[in-house]
N, C-alpha and C. Protein backbone atom coordinates (compact mmCIF):
# COMPACT_ATOMS: atom_id res chain seq x y z
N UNK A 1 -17.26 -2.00 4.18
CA UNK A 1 -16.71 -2.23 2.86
C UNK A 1 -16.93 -3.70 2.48
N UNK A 2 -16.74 -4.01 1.10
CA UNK A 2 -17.07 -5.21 0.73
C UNK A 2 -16.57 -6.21 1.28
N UNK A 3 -17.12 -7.53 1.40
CA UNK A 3 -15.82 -8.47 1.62
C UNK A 3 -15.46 -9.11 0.59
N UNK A 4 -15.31 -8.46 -0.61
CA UNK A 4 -15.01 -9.06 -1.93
C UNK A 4 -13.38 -7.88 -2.13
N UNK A 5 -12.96 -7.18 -1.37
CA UNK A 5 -11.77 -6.35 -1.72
C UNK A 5 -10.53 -7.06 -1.36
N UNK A 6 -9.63 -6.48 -2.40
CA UNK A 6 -8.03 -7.06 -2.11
C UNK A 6 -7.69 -7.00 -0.95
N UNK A 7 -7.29 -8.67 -0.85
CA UNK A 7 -5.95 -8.83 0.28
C UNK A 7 -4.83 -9.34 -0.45
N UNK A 8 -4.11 -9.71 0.52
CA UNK A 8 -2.96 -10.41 0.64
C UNK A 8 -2.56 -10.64 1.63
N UNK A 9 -1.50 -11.75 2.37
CA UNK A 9 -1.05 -12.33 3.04
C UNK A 9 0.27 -12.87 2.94
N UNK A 10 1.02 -12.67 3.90
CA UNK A 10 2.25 -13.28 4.00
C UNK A 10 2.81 -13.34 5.82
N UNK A 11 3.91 -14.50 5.80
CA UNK A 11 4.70 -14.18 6.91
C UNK A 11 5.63 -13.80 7.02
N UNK A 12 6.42 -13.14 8.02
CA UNK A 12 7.84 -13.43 7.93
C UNK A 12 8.58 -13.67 9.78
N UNK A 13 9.58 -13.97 9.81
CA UNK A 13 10.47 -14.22 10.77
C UNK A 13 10.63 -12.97 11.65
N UNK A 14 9.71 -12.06 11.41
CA UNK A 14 10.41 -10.58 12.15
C UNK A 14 9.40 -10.20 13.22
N UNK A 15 9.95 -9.25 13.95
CA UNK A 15 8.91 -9.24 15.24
C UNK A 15 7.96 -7.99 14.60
N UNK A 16 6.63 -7.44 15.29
CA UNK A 16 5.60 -7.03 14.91
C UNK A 16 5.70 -5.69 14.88
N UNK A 17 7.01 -5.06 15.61
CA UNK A 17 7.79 -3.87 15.91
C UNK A 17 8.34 -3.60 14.16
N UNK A 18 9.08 -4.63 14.12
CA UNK A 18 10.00 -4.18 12.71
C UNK A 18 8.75 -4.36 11.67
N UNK A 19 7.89 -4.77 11.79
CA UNK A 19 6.45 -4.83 10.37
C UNK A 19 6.22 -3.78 10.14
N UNK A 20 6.06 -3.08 11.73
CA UNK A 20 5.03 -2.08 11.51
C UNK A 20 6.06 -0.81 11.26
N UNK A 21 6.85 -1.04 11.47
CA UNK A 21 8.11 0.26 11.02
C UNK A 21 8.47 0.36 9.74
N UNK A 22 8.49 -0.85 8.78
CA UNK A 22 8.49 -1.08 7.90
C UNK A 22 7.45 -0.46 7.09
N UNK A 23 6.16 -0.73 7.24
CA UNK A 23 4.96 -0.33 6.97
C UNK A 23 5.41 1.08 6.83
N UNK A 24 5.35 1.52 8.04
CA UNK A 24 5.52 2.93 8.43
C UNK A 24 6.57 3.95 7.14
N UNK A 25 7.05 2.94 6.71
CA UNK A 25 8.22 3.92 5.44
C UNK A 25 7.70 3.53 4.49
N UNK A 26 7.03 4.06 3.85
CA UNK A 26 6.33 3.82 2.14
C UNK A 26 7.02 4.15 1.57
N UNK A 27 8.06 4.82 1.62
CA UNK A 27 9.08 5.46 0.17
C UNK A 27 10.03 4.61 0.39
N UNK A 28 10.17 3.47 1.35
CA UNK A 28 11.29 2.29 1.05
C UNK A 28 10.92 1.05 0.70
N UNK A 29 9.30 1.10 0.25
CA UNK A 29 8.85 -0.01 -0.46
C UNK A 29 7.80 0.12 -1.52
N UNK A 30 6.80 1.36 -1.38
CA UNK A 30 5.99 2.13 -2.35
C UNK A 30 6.62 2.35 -3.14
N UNK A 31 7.04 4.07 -2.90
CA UNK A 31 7.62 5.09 -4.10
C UNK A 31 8.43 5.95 -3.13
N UNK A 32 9.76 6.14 -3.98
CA UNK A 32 10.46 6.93 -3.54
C UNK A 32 9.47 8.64 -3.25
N UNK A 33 9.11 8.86 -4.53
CA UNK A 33 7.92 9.83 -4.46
C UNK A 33 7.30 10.18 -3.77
N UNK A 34 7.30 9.41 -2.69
CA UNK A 34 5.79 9.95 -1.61
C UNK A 34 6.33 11.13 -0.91
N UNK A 35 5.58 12.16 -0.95
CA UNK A 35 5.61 13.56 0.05
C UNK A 35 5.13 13.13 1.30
N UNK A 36 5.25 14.17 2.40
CA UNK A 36 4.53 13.68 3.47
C UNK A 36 4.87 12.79 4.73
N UNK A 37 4.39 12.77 5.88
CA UNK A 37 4.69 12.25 6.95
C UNK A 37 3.98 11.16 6.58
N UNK A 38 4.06 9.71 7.34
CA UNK A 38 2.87 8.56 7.55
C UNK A 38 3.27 7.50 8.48
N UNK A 39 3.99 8.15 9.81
CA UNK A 39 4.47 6.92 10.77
C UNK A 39 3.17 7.52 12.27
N UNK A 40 2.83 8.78 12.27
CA UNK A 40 2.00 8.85 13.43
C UNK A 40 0.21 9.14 12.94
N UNK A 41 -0.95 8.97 13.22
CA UNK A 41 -1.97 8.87 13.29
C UNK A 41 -2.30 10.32 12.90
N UNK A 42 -2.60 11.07 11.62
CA UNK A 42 -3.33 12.24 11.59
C UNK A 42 -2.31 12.82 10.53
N UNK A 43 -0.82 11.93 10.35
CA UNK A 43 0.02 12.56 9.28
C UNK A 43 -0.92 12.15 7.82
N UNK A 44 -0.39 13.30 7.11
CA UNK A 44 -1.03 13.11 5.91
C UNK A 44 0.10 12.94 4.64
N UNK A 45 0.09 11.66 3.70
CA UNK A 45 0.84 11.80 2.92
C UNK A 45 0.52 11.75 1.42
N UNK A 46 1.29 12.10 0.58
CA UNK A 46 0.52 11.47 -1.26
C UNK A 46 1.40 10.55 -1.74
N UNK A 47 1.26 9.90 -3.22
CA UNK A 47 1.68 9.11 -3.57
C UNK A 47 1.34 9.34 -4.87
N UNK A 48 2.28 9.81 -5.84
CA UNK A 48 1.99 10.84 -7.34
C UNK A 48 3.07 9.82 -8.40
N UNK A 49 2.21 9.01 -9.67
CA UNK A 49 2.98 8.92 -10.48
C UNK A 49 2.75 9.90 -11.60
N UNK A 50 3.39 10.51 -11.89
CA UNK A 50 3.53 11.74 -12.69
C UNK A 50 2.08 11.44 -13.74
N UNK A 51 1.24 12.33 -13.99
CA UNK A 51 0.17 12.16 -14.90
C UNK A 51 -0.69 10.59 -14.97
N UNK A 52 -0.16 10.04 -14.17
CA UNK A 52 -0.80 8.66 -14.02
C UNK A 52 -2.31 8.55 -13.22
N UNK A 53 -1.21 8.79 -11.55
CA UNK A 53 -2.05 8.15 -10.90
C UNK A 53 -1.34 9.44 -9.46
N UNK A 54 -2.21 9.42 -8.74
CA UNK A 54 -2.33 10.46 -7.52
C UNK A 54 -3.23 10.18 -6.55
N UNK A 55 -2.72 9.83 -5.14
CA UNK A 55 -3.72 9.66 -3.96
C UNK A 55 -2.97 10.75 -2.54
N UNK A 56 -3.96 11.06 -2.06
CA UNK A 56 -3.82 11.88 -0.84
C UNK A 56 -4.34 10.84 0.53
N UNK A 57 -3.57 10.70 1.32
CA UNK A 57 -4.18 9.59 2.27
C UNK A 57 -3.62 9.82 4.09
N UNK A 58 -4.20 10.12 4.77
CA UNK A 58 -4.28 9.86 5.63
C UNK A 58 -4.02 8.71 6.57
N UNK A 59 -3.41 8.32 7.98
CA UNK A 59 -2.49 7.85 8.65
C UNK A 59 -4.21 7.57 9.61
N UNK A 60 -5.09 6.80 9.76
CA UNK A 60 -6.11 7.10 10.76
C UNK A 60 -6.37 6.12 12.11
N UNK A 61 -5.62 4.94 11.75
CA UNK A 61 -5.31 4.12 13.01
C UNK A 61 -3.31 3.48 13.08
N UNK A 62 -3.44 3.53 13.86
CA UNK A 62 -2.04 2.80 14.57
C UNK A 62 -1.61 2.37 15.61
N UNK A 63 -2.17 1.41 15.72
CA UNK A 63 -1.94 0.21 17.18
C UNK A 63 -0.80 -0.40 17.04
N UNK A 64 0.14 -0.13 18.37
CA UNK A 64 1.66 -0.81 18.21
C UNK A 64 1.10 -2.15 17.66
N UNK A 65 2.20 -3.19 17.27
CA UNK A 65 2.11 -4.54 17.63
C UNK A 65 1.36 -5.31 16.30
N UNK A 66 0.14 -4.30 16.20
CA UNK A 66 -1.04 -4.79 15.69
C UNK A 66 -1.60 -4.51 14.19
N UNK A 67 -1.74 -2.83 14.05
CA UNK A 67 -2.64 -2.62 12.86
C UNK A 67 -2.03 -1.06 12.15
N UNK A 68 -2.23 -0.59 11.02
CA UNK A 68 -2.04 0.45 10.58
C UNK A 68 -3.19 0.82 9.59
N UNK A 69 -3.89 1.72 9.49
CA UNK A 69 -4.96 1.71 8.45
C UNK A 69 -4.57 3.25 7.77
N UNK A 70 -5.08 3.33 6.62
CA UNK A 70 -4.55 4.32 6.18
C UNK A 70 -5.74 4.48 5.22
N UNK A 71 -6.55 5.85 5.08
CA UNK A 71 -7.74 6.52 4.50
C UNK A 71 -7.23 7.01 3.00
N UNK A 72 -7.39 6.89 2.01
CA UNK A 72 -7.54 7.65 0.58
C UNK A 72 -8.62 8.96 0.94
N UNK A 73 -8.30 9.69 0.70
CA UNK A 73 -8.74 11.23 1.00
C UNK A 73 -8.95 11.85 -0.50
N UNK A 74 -8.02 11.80 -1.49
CA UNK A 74 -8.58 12.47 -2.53
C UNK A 74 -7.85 11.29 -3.53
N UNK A 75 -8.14 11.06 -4.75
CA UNK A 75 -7.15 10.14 -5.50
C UNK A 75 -7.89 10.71 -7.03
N UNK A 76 -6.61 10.38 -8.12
CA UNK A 76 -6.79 10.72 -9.55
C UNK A 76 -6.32 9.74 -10.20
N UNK A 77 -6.54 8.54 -10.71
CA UNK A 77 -5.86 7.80 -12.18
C UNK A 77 -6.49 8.21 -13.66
N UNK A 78 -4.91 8.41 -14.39
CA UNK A 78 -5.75 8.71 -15.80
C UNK A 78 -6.08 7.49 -16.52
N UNK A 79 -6.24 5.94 -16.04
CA UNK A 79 -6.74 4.93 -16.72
C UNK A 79 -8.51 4.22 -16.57
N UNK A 80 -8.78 5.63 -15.81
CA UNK A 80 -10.52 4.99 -15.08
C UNK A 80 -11.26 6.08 -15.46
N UNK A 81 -12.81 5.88 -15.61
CA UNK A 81 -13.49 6.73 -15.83
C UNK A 81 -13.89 6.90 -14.50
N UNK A 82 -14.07 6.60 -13.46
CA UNK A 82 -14.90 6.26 -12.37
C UNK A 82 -13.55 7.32 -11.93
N UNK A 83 -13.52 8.05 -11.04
CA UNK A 83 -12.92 9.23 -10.28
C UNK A 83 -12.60 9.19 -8.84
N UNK A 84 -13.64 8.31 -8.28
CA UNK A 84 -13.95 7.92 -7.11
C UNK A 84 -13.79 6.27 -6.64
N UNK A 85 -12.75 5.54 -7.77
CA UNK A 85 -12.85 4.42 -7.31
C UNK A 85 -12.19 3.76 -5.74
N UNK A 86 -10.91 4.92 -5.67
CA UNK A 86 -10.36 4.78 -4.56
C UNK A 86 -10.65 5.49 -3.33
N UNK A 87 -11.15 6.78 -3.62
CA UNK A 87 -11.88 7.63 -2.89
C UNK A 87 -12.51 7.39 -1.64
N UNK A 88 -12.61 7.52 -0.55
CA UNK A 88 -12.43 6.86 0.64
C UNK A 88 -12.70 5.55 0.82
N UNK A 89 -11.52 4.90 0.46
CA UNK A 89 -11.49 3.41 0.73
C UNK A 89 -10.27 3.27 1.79
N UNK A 90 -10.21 2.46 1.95
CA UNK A 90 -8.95 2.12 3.57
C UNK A 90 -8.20 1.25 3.11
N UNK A 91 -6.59 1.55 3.18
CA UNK A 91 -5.45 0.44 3.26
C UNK A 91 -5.26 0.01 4.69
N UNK A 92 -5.49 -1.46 4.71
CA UNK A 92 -4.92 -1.92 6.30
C UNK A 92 -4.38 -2.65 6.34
N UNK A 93 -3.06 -2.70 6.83
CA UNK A 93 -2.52 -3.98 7.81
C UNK A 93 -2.77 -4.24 9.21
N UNK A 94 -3.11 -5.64 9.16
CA UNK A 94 -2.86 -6.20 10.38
C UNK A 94 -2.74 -7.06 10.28
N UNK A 95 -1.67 -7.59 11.40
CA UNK A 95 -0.45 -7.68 12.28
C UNK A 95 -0.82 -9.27 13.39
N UNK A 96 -0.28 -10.12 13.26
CA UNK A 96 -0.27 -10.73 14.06
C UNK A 96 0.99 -11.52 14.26
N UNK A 97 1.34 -12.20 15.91
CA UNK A 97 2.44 -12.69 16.21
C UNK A 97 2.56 -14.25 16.45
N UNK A 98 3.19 -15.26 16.07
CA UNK A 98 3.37 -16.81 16.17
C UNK A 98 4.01 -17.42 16.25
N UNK A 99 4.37 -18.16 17.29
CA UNK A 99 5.71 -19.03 17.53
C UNK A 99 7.07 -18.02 16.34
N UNK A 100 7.28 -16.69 16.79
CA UNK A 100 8.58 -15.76 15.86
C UNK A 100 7.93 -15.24 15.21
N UNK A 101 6.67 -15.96 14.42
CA UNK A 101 6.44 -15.07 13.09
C UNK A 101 5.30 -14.07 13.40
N UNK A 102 5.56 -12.86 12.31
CA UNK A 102 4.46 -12.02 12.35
C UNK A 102 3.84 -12.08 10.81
N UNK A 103 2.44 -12.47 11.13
CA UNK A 103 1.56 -12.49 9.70
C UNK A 103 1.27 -11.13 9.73
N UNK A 104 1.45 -10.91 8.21
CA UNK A 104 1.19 -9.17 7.93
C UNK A 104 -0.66 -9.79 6.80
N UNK A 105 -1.21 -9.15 7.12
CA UNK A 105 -2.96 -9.61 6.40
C UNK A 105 -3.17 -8.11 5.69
N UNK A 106 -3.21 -7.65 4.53
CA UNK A 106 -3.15 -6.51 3.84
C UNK A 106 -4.61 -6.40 2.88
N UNK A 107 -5.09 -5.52 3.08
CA UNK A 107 -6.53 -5.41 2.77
C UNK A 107 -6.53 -3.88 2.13
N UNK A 108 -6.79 -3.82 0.91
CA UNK A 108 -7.27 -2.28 0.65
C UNK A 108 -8.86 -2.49 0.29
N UNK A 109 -9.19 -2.09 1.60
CA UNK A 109 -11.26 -2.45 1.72
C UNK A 109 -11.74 -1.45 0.68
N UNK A 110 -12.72 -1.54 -0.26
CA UNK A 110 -13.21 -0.94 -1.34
C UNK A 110 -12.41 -1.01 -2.29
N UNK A 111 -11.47 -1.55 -2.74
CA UNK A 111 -10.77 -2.39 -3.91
C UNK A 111 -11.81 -3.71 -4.05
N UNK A 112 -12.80 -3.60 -5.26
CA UNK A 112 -13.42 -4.19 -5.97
C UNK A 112 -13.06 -5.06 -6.76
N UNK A 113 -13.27 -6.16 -7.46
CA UNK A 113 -13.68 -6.83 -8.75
C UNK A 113 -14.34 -6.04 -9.60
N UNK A 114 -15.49 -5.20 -9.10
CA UNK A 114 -16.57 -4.71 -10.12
C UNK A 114 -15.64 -3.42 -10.96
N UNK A 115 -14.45 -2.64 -10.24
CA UNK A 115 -13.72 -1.36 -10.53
C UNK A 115 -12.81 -1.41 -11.67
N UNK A 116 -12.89 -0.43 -12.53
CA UNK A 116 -12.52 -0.72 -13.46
C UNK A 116 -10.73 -0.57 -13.43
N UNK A 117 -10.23 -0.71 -12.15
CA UNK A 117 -8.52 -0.73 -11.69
C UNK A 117 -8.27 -1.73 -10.82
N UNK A 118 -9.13 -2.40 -11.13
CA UNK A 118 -8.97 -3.39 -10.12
C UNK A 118 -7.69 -4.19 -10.30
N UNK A 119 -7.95 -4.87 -11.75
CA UNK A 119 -7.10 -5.65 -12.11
C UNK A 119 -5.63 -5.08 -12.07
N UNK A 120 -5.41 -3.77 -12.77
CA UNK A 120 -4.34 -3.58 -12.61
C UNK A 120 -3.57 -2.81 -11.32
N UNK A 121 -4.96 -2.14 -10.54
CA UNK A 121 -4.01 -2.07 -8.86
C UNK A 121 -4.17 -3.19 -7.66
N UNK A 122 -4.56 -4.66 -8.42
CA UNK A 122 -4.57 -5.73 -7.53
C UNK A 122 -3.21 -6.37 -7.97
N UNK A 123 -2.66 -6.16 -9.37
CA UNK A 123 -1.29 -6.55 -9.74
C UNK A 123 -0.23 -5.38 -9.22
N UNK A 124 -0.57 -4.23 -9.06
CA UNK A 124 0.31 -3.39 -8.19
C UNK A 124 0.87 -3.81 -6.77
N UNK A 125 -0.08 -3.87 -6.00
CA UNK A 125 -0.42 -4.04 -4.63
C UNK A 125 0.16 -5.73 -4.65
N UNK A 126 0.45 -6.69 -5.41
CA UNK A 126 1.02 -7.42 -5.44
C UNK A 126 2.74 -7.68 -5.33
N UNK A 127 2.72 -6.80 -6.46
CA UNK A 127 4.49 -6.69 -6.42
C UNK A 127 4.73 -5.83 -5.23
N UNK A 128 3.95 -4.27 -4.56
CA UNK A 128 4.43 -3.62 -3.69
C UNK A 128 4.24 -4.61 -2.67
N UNK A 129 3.58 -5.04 -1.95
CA UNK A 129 3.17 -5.98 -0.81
C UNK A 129 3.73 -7.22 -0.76
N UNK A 130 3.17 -8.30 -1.36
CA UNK A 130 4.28 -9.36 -1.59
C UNK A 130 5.76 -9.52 -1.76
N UNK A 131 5.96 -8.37 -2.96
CA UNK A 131 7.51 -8.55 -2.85
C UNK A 131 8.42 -7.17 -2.36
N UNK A 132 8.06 -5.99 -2.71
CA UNK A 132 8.58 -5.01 -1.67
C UNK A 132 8.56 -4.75 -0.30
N UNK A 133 7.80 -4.78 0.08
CA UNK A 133 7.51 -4.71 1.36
C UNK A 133 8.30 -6.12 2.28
N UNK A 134 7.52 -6.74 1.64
CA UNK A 134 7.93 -7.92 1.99
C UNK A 134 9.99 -8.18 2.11
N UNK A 135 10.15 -7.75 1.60
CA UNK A 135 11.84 -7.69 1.03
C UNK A 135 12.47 -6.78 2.10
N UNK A 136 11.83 -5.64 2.30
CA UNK A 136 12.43 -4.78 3.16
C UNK A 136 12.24 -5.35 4.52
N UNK A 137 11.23 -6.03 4.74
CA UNK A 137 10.74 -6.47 5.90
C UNK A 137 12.09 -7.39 6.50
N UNK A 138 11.83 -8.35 5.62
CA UNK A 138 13.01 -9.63 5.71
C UNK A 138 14.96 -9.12 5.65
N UNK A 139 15.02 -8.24 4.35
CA UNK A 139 16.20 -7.89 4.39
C UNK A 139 16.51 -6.34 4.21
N UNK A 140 15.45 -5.53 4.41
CA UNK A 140 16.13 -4.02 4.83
C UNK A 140 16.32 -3.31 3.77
N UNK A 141 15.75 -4.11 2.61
CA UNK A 141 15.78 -3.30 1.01
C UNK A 141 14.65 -3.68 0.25
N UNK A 142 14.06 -2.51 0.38
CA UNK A 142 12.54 -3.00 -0.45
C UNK A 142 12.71 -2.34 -2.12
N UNK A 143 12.02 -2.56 -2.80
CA UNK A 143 11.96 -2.37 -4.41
C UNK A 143 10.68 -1.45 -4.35
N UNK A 144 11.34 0.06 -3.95
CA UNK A 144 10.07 1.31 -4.22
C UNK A 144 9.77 1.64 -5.79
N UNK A 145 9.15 2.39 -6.12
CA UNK A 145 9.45 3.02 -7.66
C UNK A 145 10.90 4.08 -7.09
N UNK A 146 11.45 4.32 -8.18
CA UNK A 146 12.39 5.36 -8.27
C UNK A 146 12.63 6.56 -8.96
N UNK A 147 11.55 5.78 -9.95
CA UNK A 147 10.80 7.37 -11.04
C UNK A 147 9.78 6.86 -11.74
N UNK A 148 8.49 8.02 -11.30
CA UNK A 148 7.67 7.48 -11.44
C UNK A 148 6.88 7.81 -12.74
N UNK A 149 8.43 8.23 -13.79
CA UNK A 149 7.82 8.08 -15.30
C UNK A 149 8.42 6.87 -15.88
N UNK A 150 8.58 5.84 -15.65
CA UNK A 150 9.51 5.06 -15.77
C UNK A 150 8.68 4.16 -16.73
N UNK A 151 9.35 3.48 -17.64
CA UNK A 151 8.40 2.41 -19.05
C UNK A 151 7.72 1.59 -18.24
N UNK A 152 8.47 0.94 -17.29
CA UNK A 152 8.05 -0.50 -16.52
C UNK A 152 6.70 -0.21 -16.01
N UNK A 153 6.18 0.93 -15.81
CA UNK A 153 4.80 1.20 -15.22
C UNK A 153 3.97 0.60 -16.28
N UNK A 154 3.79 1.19 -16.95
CA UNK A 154 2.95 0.63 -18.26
C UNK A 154 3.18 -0.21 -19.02
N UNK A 155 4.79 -0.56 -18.92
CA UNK A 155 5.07 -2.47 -19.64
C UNK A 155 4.18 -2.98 -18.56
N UNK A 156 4.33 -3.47 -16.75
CA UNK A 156 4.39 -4.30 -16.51
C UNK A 156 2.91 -3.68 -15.79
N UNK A 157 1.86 -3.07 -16.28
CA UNK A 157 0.74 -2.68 -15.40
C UNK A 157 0.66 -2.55 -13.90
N UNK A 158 1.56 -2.05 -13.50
CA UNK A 158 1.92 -1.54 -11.91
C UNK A 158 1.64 0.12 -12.15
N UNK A 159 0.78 0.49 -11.97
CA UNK A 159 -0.13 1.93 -11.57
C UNK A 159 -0.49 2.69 -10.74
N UNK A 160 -0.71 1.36 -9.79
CA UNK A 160 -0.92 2.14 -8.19
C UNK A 160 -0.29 2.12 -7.50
């Protein structure tokens, strides 16, 4: 995959156990919405904002300590012509440990510049990652969606 696709980066104070458990619950920092298993290797889960946006994704690596990668298997947004922009591309974290801290390094490989969602699922993946995730990580309450017909999707271009 490119090396032009979204990351992000952050630290926090927590050990590499609580990251990856964290990780491991997408409906306490994603979307309440998500169907599906996604804490063991081969679970399959989705992630549906009502007429929006829809991905089917797969659980395909999980190294304690270390990494979680997660496959897009089928995906639908109604703001792209392109059908296939997410379409097997890979979400990954990994995980590293430092004097306490664990750097979480978040990469969705095939998230482009050139895609025409870029912009607005690189501002998604911002608020979910940076500050949800991140939130639950640190204090045990992350900011998921809670309905995913909600105005704020389309006031604040958070889609994915």
């Amino acid at each position: 995959m490119s090396d032009q696709s979204y990351t992000a980066t952050f630290s926090v104070d927590r050990t590499a156990e609580e990251v990856i458990a964290a990780i491991n619950n997408p409906r306490a920092w994603w979307s309440e919405e998500i169907e599906g298993r996604s804490a063991q290797v081969g679970d399959v889960f989705t992630f549906r904002v009502k007429d929006i946006h829809y991905s089917k994704i797969r659980v395909v690596e999980l190294v304690p300590r270390s990494k979680v990668v997660w496959r897009i298997l089928d995906n639908y947004m109604n703001y792209v012509d392109d059908q296939s922009e997410w379409k097997d591309t890979e979400i990954r974290f990994e995980l590293s440990e430092t004097d306490g801290m664990t750097e979480v390094h978040f990469t969705h490989a095939g998230l482009i510049p050139a895609y025409e969602c870029f912009d607005i699922c690189s501002n998604a993946w911002s608020f979910y990652i940076g500050g949800s995730l991140r939130s639950l990580i640190t204090t045990g309450v992350g900011k998921p969606s809670r309905n995913p017909d909600e105005v704020r999707y389309r006031e604040e271009g958070r889609v994915a």
